[in-house]
Protein backbone atom coordinates (compact mmCIF):
# COMPACT_ATOMS: atom_id res chain seq x y z
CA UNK A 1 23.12 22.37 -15.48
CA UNK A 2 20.12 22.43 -13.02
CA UNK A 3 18.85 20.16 -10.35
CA UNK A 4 16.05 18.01 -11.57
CA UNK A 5 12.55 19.29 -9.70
CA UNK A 6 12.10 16.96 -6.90
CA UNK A 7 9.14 14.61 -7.34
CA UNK A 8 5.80 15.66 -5.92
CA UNK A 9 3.80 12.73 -3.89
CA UNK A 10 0.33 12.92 -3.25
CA UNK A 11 -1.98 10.30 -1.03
CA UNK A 12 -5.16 9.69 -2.12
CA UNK A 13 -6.80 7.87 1.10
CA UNK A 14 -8.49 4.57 -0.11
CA UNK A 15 -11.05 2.08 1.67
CA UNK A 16 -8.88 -0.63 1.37
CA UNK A 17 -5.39 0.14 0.45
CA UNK A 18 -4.81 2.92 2.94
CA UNK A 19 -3.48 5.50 0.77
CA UNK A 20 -2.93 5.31 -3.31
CA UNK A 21 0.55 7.07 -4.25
CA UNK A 22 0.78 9.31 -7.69
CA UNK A 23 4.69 10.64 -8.39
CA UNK A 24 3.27 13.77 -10.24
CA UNK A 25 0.36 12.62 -12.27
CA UNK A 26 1.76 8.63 -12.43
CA UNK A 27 0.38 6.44 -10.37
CA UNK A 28 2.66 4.73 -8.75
CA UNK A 29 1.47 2.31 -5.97
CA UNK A 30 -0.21 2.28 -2.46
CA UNK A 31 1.18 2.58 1.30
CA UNK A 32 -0.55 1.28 4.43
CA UNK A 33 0.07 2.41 7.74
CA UNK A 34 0.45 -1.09 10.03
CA UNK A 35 -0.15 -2.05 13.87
CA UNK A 36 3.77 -2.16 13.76
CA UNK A 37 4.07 1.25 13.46
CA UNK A 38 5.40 0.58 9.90
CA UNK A 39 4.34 1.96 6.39
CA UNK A 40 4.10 -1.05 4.22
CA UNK A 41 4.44 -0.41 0.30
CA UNK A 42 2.58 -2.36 -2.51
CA UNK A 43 3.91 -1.41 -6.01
CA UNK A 44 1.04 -3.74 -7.49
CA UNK A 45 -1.11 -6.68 -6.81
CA UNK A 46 1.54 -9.36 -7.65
CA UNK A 47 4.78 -8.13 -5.47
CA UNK A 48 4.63 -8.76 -1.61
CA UNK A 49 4.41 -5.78 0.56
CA UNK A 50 7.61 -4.11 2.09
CA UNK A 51 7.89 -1.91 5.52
CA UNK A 52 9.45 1.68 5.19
CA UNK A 53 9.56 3.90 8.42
CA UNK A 54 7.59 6.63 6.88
CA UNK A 55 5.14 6.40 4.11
CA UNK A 56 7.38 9.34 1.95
CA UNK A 57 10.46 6.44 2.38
CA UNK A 58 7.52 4.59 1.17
CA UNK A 59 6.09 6.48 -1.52
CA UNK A 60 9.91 6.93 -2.75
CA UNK A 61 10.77 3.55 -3.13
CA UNK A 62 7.43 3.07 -5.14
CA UNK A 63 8.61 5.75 -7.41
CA UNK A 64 11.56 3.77 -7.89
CA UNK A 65 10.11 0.40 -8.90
CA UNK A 66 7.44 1.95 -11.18
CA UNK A 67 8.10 5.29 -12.18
């Protein structure tokens, strides 16, 4: 049995969002960078925002709710 790949992340830097997140070729959410020092994840428009100390903690957790 083989290890799965690990997931690629790529940031696509965005006007208003800070960064939009794709897991591969899914999009999967966007991350903002705060005053706080924080990366703050939205999986969509509904959810509230949550901090994550670095936007790839960030861009995982996205992963997890939507991918």
């Amino acid at each position: 049995m083989t290890d799965p790949k690990p997931i690629r992340f790529t940031f696509e830097q965005h006007p208003n969002v800070g960064y939009v997140v794709y897991a591969g070729n899914d999009h999967v959410g966007s991350v903002q960078k705060r005053d706080d020092g924080k990366w703050w994840a939205r999986p969509n428009y509904i959810d509230p925002q949550t901090s994550w100390p670095t936007r790839q903690a960030a861009a995982e957790e996205l992963h997890r709710i939507n991918g």
